[in-house]
C-alpha atoms as a PDB file:
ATOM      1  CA  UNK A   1      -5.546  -0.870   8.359  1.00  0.00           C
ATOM      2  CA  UNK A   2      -6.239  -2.805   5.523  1.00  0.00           C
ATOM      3  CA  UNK A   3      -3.867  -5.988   4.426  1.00  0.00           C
ATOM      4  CA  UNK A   4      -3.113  -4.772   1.514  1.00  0.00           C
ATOM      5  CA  UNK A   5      -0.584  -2.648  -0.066  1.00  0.00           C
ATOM      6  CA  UNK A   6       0.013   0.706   1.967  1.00  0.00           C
ATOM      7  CA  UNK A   7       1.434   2.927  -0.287  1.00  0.00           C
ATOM      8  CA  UNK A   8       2.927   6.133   1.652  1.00  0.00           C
ATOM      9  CA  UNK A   9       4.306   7.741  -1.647  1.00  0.00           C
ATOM     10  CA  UNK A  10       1.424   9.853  -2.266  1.00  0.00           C
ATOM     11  CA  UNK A  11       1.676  11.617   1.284  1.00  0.00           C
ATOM     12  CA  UNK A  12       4.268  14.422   1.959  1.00  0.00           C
ATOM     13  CA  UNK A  13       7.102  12.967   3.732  1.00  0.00           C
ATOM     14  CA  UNK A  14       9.570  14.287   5.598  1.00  0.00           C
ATOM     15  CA  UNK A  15      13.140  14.163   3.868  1.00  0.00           C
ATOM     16  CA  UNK A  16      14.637  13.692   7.309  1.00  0.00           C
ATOM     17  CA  UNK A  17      14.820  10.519   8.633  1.00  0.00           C
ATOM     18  CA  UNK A  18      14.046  10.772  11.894  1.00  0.00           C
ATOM     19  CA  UNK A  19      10.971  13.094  10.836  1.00  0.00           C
ATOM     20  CA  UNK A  20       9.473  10.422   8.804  1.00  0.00           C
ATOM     21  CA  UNK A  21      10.147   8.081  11.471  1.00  0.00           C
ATOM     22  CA  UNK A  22       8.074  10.295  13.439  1.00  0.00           C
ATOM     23  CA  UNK A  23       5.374  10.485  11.143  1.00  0.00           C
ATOM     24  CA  UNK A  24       4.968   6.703  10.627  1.00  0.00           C
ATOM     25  CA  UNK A  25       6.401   5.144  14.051  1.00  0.00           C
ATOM     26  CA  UNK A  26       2.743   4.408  14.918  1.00  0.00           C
ATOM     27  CA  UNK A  27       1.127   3.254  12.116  1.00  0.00           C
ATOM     28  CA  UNK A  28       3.964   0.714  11.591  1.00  0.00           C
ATOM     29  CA  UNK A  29       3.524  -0.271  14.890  1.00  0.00           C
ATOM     30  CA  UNK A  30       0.002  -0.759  14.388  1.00  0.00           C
ATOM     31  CA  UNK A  31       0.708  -2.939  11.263  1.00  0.00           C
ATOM     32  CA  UNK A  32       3.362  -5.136  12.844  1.00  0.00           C
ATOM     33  CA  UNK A  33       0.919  -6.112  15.398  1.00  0.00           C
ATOM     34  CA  UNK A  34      -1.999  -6.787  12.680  1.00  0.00           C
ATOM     35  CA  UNK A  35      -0.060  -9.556  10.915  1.00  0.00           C
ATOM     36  CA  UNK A  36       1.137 -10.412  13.939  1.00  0.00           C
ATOM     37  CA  UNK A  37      -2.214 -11.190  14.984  1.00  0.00           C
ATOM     38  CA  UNK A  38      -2.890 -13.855  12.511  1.00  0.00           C
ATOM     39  CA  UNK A  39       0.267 -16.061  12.567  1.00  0.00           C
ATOM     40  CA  UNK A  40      -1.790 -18.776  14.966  1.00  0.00           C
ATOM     41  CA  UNK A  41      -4.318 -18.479  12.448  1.00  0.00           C
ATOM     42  CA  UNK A  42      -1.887 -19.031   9.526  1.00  0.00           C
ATOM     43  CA  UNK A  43       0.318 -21.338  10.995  1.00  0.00           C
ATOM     44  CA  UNK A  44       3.198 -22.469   8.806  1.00  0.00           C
ATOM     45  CA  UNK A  45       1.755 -19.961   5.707  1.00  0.00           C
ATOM     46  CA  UNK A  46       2.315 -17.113   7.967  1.00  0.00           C
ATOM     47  CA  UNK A  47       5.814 -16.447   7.577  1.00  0.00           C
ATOM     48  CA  UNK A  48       5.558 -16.112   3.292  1.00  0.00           C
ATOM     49  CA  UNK A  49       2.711 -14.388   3.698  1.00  0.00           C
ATOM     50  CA  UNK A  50       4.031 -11.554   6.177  1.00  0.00           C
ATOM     51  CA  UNK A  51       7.237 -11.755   3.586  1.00  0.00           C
ATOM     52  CA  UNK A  52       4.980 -11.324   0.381  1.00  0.00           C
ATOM     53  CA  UNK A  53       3.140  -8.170   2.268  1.00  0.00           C
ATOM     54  CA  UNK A  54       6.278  -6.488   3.810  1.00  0.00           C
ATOM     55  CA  UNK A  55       7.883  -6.582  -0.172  1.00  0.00           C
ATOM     56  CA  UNK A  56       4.323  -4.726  -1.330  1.00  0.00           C
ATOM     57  CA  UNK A  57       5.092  -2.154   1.349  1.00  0.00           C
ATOM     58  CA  UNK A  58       6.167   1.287  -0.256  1.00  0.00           C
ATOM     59  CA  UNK A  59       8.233   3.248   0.337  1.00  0.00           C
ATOM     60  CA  UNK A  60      10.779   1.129   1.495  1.00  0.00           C
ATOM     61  CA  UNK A  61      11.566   2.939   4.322  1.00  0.00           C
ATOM     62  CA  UNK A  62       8.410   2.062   5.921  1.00  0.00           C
ATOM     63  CA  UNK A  63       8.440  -1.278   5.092  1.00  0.00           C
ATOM     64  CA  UNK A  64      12.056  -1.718   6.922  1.00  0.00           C
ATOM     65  CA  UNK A  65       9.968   0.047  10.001  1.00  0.00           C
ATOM     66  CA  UNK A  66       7.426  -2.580   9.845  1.00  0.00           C
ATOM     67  CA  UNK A  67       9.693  -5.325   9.432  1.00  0.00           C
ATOM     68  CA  UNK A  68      11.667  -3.913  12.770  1.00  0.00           C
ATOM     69  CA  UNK A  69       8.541  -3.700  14.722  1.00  0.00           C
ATOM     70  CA  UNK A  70       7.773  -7.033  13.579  1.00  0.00           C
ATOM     71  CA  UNK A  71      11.092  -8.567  14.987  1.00  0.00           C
ATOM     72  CA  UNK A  72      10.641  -6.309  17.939  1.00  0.00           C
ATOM     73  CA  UNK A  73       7.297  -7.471  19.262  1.00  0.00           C
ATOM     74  CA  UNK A  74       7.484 -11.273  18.013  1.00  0.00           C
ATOM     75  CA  UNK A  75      10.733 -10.988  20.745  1.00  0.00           C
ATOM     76  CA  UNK A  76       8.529  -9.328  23.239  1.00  0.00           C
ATOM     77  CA  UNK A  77       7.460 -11.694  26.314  1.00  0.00           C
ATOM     78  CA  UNK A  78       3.649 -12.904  25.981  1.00  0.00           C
ATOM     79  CA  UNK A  79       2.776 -11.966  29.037  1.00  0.00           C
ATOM     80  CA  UNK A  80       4.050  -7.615  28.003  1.00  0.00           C
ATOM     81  CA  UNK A  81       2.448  -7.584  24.580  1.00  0.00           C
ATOM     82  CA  UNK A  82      -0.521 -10.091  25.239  1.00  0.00           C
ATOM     83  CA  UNK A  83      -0.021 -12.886  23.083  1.00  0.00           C
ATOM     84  CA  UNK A  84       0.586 -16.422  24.143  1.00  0.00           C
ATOM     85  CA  UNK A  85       4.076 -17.318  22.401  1.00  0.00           C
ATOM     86  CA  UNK A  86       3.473 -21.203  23.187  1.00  0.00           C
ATOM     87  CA  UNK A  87       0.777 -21.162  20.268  1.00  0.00           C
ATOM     88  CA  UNK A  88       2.620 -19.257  17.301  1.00  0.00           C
END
């Protein structure tokens, strides 16, 4: 998935929550672990930057399920999701 703005808007979404939850858990998931990806890179930047490209996120449902899978997987042991936490 691209960095940029993912805009969901234009896709039929479920009106239930839990449907669209559904729909997106994955691709959120996917997303999360993009950025998350480049915060050694980024260093110090990468916290604004992940800010500046959750608040481009629409709807804002979605963004919320990024932003949870962020916190999720940045709490995740390095050793489960494959990232060495002593270098973030």
């Amino acid at each position: 998935m691209a960095q940029g703005r993912a805009d969901l808007q234009g896709q039929r979404v479920s009106s239930d929550r839990a449907g669209f939850h559904a729909q997106h858990q994955a691709r959120a998931e996917a997303q999360a672990r993009e950025w998350l990806a480049q915060r050694t890179s980024m260093q110090g930047a990468w916290f604004n930057w992940v800010a500046a490209q959750l608040y481009q996120l629409s709807p804002a449902e979605y963004a919320a399920m990024v932003r949870r899978e962020l916190e999720r997987l940045a709490a995740v042991p390095a050793s489960i999701n494959g990232r060495d936490r002593d270098h973030c």
